[in-house]
PDB file of N, CA and C in Angstrom:
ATOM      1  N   UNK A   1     148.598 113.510  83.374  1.00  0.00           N
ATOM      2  CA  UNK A   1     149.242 112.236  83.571  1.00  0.00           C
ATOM      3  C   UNK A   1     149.357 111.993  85.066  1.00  0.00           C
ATOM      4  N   UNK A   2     148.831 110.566  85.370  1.00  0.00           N
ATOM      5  CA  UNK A   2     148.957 110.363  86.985  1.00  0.00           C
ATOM      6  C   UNK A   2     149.455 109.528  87.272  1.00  0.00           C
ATOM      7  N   UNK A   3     150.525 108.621  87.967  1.00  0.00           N
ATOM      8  CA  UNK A   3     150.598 107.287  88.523  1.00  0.00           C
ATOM      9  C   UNK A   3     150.219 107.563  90.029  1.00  0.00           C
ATOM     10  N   UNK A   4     149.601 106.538  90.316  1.00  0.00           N
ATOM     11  CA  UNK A   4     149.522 106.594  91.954  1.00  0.00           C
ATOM     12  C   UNK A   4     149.935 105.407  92.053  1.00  0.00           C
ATOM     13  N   UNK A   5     150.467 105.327  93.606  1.00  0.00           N
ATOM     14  CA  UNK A   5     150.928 104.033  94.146  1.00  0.00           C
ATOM     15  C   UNK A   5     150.342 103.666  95.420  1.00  0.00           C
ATOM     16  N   UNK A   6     148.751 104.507  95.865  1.00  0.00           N
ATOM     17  CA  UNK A   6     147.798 104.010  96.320  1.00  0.00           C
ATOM     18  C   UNK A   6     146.744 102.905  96.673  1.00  0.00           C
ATOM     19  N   UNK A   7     146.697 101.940  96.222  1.00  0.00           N
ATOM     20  CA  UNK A   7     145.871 101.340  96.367  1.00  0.00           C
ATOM     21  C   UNK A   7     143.927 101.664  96.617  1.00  0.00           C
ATOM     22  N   UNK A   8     144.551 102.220  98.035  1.00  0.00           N
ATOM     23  CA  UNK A   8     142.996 102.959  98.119  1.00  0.00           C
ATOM     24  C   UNK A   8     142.519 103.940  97.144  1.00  0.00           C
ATOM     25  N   UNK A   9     143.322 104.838  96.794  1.00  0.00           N
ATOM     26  CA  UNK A   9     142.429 105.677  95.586  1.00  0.00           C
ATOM     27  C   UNK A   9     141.800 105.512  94.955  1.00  0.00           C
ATOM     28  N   UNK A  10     143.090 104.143  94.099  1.00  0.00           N
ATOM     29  CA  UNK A  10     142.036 102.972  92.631  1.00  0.00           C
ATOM     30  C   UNK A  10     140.640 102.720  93.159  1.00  0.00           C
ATOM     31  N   UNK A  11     140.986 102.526  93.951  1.00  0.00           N
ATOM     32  CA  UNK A  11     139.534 101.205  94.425  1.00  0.00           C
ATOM     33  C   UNK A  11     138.385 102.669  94.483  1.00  0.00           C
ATOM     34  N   UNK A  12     138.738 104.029  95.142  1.00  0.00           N
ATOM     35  CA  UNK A  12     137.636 104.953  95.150  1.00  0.00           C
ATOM     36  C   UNK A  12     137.271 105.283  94.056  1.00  0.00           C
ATOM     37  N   UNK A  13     138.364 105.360  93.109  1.00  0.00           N
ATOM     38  CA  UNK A  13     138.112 106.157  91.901  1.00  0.00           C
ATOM     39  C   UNK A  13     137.335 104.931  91.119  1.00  0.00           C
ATOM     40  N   UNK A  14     137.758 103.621  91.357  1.00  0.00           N
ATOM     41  CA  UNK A  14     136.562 102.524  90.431  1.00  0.00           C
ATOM     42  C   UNK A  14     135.541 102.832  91.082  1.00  0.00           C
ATOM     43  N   UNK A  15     134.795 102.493  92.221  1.00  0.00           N
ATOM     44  CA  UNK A  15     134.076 102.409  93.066  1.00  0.00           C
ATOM     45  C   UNK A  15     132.777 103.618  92.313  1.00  0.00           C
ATOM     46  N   UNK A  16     133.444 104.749  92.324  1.00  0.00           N
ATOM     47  CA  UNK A  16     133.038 106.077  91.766  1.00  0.00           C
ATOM     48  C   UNK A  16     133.102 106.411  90.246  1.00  0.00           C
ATOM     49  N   UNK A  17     133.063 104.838  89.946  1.00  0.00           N
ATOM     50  CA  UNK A  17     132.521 105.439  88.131  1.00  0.00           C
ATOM     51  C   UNK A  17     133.985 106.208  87.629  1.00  0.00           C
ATOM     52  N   UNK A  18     135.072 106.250  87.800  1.00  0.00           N
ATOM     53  CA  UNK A  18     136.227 106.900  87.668  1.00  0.00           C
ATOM     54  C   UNK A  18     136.102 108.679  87.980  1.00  0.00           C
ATOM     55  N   UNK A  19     135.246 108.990  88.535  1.00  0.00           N
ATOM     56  CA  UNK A  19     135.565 110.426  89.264  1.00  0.00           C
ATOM     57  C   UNK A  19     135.742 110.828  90.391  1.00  0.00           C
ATOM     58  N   UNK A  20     136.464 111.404  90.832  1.00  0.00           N
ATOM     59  CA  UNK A  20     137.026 112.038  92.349  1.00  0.00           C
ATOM     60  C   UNK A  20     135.827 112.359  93.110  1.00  0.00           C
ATOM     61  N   UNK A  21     135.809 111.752  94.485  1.00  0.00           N
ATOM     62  CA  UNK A  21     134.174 112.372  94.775  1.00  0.00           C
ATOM     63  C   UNK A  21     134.211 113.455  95.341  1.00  0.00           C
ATOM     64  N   UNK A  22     133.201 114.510  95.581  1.00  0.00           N
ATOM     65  CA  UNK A  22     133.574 116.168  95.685  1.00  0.00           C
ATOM     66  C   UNK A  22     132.707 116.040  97.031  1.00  0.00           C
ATOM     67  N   UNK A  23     133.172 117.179  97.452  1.00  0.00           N
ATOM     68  CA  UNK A  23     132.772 117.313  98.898  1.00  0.00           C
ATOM     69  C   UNK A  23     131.485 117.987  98.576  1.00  0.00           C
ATOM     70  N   UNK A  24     130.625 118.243  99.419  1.00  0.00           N
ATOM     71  CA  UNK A  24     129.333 119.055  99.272  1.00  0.00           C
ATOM     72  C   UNK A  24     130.081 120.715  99.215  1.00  0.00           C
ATOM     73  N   UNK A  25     130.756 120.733  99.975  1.00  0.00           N
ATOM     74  CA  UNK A  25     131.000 122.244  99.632  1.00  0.00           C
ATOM     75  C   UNK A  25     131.859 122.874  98.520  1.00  0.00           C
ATOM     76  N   UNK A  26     131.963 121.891  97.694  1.00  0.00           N
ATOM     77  CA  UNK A  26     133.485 122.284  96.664  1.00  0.00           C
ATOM     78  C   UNK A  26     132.857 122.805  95.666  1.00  0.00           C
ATOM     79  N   UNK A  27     133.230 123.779  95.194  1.00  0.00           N
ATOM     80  CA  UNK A  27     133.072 124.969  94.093  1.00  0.00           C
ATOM     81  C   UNK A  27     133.698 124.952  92.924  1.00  0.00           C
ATOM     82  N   UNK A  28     133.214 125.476  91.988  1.00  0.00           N
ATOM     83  CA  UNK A  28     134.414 125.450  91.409  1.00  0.00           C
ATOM     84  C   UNK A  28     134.533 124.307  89.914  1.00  0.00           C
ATOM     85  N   UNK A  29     135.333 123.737  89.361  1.00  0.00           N
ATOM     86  CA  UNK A  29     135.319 122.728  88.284  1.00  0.00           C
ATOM     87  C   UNK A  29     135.589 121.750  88.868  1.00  0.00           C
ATOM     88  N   UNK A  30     134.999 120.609  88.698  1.00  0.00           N
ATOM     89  CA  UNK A  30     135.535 119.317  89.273  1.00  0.00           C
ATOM     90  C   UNK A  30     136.625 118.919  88.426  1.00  0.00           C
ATOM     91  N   UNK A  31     137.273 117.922  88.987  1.00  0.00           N
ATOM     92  CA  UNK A  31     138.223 116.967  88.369  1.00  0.00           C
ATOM     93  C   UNK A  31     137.909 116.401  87.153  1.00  0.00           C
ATOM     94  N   UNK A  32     138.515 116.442  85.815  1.00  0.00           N
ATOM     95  CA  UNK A  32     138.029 115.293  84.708  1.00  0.00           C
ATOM     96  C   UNK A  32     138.040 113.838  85.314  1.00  0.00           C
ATOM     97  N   UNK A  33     137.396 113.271  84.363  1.00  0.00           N
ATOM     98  CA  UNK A  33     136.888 111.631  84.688  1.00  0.00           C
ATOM     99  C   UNK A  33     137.736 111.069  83.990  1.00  0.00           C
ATOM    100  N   UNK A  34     138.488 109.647  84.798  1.00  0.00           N
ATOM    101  CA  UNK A  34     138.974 108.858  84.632  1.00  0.00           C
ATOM    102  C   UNK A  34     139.011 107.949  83.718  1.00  0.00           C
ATOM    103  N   UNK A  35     139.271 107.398  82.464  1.00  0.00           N
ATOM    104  CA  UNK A  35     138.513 106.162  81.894  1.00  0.00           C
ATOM    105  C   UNK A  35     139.131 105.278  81.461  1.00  0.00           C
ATOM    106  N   UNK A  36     140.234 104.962  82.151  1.00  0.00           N
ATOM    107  CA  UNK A  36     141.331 103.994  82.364  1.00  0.00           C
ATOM    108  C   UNK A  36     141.793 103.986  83.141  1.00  0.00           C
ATOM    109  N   UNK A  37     142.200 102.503  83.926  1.00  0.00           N
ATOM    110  CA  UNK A  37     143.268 102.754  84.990  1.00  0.00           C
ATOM    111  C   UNK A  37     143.991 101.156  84.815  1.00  0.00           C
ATOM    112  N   UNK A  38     145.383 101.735  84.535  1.00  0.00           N
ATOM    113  CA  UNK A  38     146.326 100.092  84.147  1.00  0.00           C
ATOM    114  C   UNK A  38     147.280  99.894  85.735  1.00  0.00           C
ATOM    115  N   UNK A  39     147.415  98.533  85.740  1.00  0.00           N
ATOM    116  CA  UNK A  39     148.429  98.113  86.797  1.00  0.00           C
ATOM    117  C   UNK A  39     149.395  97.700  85.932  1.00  0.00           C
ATOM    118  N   UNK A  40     150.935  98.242  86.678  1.00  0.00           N
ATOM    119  CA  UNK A  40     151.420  97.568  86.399  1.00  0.00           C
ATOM    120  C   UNK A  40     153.185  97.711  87.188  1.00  0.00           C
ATOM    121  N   UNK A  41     154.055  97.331  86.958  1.00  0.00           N
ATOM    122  CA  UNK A  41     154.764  96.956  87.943  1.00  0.00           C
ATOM    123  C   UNK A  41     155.824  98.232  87.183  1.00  0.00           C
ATOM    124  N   UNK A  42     156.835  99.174  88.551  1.00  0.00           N
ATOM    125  CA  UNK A  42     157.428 100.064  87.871  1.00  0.00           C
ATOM    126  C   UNK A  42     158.659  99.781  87.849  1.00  0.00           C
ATOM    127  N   UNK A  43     159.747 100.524  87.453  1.00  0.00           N
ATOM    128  CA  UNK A  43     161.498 100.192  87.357  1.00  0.00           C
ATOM    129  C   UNK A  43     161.575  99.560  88.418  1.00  0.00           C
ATOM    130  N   UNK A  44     161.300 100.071  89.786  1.00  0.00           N
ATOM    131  CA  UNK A  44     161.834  99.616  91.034  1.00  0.00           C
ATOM    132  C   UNK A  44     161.092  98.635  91.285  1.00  0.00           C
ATOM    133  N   UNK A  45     160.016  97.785  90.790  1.00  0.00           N
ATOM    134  CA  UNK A  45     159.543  96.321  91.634  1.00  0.00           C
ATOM    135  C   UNK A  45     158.485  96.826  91.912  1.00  0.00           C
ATOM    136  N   UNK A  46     157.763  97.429  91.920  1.00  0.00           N
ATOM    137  CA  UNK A  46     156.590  98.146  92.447  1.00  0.00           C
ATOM    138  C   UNK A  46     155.530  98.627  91.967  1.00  0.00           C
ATOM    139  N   UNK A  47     154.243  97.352  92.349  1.00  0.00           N
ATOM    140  CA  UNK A  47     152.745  97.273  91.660  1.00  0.00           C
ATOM    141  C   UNK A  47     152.400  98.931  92.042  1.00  0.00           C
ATOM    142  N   UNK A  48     152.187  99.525  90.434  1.00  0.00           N
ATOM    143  CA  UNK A  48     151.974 100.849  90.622  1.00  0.00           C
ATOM    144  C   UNK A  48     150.283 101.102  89.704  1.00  0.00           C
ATOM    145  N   UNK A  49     149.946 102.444  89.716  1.00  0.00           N
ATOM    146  CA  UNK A  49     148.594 102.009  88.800  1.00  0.00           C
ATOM    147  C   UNK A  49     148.765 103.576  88.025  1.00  0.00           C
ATOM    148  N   UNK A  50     148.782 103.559  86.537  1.00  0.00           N
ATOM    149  CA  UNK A  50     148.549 104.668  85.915  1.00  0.00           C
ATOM    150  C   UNK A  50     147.073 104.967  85.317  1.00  0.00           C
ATOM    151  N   UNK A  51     146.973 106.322  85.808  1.00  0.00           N
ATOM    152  CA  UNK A  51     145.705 106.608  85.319  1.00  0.00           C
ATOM    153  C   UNK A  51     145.385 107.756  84.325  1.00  0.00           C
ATOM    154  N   UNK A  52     144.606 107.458  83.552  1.00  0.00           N
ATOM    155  CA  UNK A  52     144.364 108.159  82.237  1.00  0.00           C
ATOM    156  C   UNK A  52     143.038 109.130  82.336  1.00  0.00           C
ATOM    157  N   UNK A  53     142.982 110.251  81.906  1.00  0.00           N
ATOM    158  CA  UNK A  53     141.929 111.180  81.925  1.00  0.00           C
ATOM    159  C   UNK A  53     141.261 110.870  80.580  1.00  0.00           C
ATOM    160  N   UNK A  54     139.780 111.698  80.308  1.00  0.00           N
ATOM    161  CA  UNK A  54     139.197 111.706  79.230  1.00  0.00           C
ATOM    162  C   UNK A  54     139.500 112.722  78.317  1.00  0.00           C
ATOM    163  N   UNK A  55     140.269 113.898  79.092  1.00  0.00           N
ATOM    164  CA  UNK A  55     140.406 114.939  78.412  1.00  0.00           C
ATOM    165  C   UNK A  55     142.061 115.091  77.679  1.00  0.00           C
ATOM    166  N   UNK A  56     142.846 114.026  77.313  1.00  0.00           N
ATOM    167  CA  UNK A  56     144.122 113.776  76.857  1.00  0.00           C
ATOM    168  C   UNK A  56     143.958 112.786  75.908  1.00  0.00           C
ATOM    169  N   UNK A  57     144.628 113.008  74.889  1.00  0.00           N
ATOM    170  CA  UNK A  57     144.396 112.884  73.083  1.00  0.00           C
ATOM    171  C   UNK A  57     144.392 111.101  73.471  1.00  0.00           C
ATOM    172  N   UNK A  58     144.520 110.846  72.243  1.00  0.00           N
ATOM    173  CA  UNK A  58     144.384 109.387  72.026  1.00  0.00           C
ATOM    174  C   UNK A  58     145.655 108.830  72.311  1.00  0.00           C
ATOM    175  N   UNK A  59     146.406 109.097  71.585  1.00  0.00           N
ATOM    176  CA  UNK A  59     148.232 108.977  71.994  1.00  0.00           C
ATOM    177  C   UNK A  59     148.658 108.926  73.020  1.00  0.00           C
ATOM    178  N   UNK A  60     148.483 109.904  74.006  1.00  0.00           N
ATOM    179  CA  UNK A  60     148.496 109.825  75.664  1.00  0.00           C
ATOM    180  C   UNK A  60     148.079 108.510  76.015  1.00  0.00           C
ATOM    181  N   UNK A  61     146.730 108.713  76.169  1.00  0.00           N
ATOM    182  CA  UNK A  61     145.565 107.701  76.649  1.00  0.00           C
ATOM    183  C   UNK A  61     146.095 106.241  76.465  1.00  0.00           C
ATOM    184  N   UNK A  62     147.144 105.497  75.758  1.00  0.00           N
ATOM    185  CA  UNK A  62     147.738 104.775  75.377  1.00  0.00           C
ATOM    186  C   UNK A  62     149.156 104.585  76.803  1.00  0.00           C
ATOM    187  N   UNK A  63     149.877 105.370  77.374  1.00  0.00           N
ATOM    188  CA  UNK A  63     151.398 105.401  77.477  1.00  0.00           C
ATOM    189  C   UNK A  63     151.406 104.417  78.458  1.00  0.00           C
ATOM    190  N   UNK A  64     150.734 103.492  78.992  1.00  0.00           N
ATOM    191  CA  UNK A  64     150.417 102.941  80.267  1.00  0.00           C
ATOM    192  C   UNK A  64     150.477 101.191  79.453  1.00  0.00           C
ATOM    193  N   UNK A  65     149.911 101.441  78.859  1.00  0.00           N
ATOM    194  CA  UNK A  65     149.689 100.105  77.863  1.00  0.00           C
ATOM    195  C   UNK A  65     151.008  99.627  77.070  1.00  0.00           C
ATOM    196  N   UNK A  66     152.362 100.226  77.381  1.00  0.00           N
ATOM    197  CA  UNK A  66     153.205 100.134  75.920  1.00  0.00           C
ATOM    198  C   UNK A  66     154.530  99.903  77.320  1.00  0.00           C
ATOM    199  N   UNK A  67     154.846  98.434  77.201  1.00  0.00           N
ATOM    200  CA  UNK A  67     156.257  97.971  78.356  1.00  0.00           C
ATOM    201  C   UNK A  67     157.166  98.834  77.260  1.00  0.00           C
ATOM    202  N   UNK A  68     157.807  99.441  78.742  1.00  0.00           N
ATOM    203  CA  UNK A  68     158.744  99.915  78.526  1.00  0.00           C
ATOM    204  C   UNK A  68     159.828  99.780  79.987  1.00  0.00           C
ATOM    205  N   UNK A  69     161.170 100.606  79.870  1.00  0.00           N
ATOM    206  CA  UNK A  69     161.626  99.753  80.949  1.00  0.00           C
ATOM    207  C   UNK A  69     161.306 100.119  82.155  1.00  0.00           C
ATOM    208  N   UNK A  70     160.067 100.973  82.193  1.00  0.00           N
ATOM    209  CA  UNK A  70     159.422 101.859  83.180  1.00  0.00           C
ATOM    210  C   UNK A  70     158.122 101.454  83.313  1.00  0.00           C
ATOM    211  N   UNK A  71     157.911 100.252  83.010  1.00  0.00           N
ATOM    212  CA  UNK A  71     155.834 100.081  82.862  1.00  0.00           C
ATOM    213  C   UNK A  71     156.560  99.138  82.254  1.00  0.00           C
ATOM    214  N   UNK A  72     156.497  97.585  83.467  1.00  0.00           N
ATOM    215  CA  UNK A  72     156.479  96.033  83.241  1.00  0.00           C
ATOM    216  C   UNK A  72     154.874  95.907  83.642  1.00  0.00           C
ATOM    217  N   UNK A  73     154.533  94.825  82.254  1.00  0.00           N
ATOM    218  CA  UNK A  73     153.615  94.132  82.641  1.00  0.00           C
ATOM    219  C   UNK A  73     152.061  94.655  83.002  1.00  0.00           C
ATOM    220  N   UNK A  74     151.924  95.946  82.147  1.00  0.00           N
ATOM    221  CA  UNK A  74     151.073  96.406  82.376  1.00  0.00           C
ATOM    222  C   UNK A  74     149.436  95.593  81.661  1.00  0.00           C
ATOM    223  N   UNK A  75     148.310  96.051  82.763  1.00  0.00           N
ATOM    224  CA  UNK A  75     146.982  95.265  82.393  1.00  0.00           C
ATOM    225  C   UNK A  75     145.998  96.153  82.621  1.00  0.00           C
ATOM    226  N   UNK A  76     145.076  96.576  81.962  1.00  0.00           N
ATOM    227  CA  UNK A  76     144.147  97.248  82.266  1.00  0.00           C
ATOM    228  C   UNK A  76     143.035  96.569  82.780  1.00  0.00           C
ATOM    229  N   UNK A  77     143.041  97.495  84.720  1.00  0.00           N
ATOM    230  CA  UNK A  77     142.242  96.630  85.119  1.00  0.00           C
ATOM    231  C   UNK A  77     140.808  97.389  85.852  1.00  0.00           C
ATOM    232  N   UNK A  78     140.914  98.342  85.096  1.00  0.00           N
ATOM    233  CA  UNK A  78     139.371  99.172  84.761  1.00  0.00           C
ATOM    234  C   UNK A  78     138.885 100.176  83.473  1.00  0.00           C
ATOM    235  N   UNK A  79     138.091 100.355  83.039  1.00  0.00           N
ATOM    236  CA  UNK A  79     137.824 101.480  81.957  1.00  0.00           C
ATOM    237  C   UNK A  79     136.722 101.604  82.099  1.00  0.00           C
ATOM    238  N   UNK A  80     136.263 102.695  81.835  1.00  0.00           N
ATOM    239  CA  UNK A  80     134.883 103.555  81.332  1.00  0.00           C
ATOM    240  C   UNK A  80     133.588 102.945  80.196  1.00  0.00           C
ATOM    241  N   UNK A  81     132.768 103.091  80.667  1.00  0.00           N
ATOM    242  CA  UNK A  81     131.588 102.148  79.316  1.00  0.00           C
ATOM    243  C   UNK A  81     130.763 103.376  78.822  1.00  0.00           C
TER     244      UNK A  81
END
């Protein structure tokens, strides 16, 4: 489970097909891929963006999508094809 309140990340992680881009020298397992990412505004007033992995059940993959008094106004404003 991730929220970032980045801006720039979103835009790398769309940009990049929803995966973290790896350095040439990084070893090792990469990061799972992204295949959602919702905006939406948090308790405190604040355009936040939650992001969803591929590797978390269906139920999860959902918690971003469902106002609550913690996640106003949420929109999904990328996914995976």
């Amino acid at each position: 489970m991730a929220t970032i309140d980045t801006r720039s990340l979103i835009d790398l992680l769309i940009a990049n097909n929803g995966y973290y881009p790896q350095e040439p020298d990084d070893i090792g397992t990469p990061d799972p891929r992204v295949i959602k990412i919702v905006e939406y505004t948090n308790a405190y007033g604040k355009v936040t963006w939650g992001i969803v992995y591929e590797i978390e059940n269906p139920v999860m993959q959902m918690r971003y999508e469902i106002e609550t008094e913690y996640v106003r106004n949420p929109r999904v404003i990328w996914s995976a094809k």
